[in-house]
C-alpha atoms as a PDB file:
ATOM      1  CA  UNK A   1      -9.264  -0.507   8.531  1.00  0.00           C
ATOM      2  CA  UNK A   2      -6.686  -2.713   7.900  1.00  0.00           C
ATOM      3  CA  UNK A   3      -4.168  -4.918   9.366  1.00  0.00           C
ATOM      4  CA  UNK A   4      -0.725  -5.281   7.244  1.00  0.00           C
ATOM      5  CA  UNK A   5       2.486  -7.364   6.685  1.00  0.00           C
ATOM      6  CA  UNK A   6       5.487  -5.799   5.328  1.00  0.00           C
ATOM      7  CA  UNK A   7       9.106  -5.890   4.423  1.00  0.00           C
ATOM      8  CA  UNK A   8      11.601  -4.390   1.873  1.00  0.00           C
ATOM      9  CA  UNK A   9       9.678  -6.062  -1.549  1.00  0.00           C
ATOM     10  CA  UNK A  10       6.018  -5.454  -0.392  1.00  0.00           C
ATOM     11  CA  UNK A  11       3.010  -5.377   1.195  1.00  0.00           C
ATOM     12  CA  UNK A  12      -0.391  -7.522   1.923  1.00  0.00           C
ATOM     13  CA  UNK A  13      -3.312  -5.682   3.619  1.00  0.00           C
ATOM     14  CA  UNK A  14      -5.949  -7.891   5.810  1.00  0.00           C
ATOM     15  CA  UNK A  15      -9.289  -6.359   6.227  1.00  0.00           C
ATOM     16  CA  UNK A  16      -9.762  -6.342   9.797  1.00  0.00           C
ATOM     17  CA  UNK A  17     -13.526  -6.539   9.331  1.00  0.00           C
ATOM     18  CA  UNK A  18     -14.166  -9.370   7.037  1.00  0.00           C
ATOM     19  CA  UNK A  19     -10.564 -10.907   6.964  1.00  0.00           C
ATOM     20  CA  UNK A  20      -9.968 -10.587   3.217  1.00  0.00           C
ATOM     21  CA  UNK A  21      -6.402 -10.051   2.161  1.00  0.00           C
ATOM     22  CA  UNK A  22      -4.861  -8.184  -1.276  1.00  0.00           C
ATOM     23  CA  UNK A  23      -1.061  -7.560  -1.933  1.00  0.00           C
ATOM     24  CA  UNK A  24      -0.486  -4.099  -2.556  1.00  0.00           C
ATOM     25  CA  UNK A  25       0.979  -3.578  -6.074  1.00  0.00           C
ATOM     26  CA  UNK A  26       3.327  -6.495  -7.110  1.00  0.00           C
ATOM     27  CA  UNK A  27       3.589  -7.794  -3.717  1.00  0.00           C
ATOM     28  CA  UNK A  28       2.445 -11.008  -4.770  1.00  0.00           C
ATOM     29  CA  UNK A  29       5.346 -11.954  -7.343  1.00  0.00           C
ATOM     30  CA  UNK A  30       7.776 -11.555  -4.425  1.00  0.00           C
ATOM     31  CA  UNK A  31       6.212 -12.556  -1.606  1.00  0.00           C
ATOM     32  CA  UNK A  32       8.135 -16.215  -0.939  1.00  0.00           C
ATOM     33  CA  UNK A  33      10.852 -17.427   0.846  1.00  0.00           C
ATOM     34  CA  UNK A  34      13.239 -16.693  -2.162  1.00  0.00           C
ATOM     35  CA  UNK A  35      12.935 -13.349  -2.266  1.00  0.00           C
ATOM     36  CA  UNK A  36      12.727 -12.265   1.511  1.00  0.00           C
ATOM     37  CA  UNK A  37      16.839 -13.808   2.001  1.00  0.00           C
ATOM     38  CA  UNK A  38      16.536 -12.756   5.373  1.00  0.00           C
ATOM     39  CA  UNK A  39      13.897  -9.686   5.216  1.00  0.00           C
ATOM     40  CA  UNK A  40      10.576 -12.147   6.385  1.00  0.00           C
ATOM     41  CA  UNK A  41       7.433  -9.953   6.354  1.00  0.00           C
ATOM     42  CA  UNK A  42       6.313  -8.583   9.469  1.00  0.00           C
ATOM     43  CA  UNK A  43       3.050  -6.989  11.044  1.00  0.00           C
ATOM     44  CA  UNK A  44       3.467  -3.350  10.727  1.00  0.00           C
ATOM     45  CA  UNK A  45       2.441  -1.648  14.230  1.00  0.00           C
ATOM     46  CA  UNK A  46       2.105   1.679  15.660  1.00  0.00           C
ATOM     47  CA  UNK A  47       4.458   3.153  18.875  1.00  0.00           C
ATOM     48  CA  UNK A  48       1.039   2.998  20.451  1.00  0.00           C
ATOM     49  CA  UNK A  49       0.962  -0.717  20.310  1.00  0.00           C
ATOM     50  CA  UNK A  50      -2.130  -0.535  17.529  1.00  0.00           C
ATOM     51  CA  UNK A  51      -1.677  -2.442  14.942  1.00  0.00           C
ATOM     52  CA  UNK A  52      -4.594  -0.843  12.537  1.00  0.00           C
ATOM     53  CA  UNK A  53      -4.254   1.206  10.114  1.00  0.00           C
ATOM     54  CA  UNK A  54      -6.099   3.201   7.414  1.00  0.00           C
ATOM     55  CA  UNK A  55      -3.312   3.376   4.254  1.00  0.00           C
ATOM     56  CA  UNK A  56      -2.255   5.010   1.023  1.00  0.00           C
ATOM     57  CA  UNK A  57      -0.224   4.084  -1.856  1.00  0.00           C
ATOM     58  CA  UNK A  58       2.143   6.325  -3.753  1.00  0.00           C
ATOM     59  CA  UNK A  59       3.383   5.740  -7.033  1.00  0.00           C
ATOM     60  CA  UNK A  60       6.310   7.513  -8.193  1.00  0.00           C
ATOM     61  CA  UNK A  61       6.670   7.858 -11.886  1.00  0.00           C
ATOM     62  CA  UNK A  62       9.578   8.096 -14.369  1.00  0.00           C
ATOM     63  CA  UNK A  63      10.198  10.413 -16.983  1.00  0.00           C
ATOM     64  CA  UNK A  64       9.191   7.368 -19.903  1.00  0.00           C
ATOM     65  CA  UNK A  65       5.555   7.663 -17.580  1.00  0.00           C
ATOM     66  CA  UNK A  66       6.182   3.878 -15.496  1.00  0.00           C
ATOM     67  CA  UNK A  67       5.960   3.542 -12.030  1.00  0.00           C
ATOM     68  CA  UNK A  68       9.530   3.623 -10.372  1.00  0.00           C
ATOM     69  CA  UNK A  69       8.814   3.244  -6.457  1.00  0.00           C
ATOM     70  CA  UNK A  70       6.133   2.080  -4.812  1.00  0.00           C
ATOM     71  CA  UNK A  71       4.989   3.501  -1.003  1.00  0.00           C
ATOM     72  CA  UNK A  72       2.969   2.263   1.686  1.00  0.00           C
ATOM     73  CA  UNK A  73       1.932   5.224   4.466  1.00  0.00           C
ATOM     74  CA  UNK A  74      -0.168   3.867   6.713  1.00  0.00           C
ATOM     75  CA  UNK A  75      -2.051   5.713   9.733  1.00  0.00           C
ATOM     76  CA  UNK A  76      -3.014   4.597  13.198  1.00  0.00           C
ATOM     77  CA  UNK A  77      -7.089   4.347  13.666  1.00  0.00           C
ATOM     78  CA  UNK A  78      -5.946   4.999  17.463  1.00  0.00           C
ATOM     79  CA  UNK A  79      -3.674   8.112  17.847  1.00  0.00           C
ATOM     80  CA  UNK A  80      -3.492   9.244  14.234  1.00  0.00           C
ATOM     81  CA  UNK A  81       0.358   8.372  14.126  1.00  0.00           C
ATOM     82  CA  UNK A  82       1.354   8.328  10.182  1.00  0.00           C
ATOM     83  CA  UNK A  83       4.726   6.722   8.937  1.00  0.00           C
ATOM     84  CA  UNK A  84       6.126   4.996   5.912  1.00  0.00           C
ATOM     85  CA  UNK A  85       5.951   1.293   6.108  1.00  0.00           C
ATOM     86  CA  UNK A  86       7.389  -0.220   2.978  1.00  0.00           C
ATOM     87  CA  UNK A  87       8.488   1.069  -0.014  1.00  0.00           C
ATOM     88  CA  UNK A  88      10.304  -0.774  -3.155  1.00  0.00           C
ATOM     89  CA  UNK A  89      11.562   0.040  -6.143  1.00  0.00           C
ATOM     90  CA  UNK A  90      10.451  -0.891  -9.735  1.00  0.00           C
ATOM     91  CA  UNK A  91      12.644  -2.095 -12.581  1.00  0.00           C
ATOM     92  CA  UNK A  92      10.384  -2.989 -15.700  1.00  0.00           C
ATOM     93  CA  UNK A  93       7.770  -2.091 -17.332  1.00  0.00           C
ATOM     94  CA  UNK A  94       5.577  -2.049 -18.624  1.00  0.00           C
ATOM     95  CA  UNK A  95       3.994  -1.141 -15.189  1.00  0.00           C
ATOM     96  CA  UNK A  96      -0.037  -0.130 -15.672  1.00  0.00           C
ATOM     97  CA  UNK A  97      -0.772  -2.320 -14.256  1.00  0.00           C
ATOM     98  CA  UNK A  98       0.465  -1.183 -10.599  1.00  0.00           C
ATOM     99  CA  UNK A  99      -1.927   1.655 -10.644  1.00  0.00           C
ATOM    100  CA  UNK A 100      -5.101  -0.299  -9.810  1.00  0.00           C
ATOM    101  CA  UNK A 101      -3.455  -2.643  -7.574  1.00  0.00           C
ATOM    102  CA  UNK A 102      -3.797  -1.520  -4.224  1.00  0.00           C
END
């Protein structure tokens, strides 16, 4: 289970057993001040008012076989409620990389 911060360039997940934190993807290369102009990360949260998750990350590929978009679904450990909670797009490559960074 995991607790996450999000916003329109990505995503960082925080174990909410032993506290460790990842960025999902490239996350990491925009997550500063710079790059949020206005769009600060936030704590992703359920309707319910939970604010765990279990998640899963999409890659969508292009036609040259590099990741285009990246997606963040995420669902409640309470009710179950699934959603969408960030997803960004991709310009360069090359973009391996991505796929074991989540």
């Amino acid at each position: 289970m995991f607790l996450f911060l999000v916003n329109a360039s990505g995503a960082e997940r925080r174990c909410s057993g032993c506290g460790s934190c990842a960025f999902i993807a490239d996350s990491e290369e925009y997550w500063n001040e710079e790059s949020w102009e206005g769009d600060e990360p936030g704590g992703a949260g359920c309707p319910c008012g939970s604010e765990e998750f279990e998640a899963a990350v999409a890659f969508s590929l292009g036609g040259d076989g590099l990741v285009r978009w990246v997606t963040v679904g995420l669902r409640c450990v309470k009710d179950g409620f699934c959603g969408v909670y960030a997803d960004w797009k991709i310009d360069y490559g090359p973009t391996d990389h991505l796929l074991t960074m989540v």
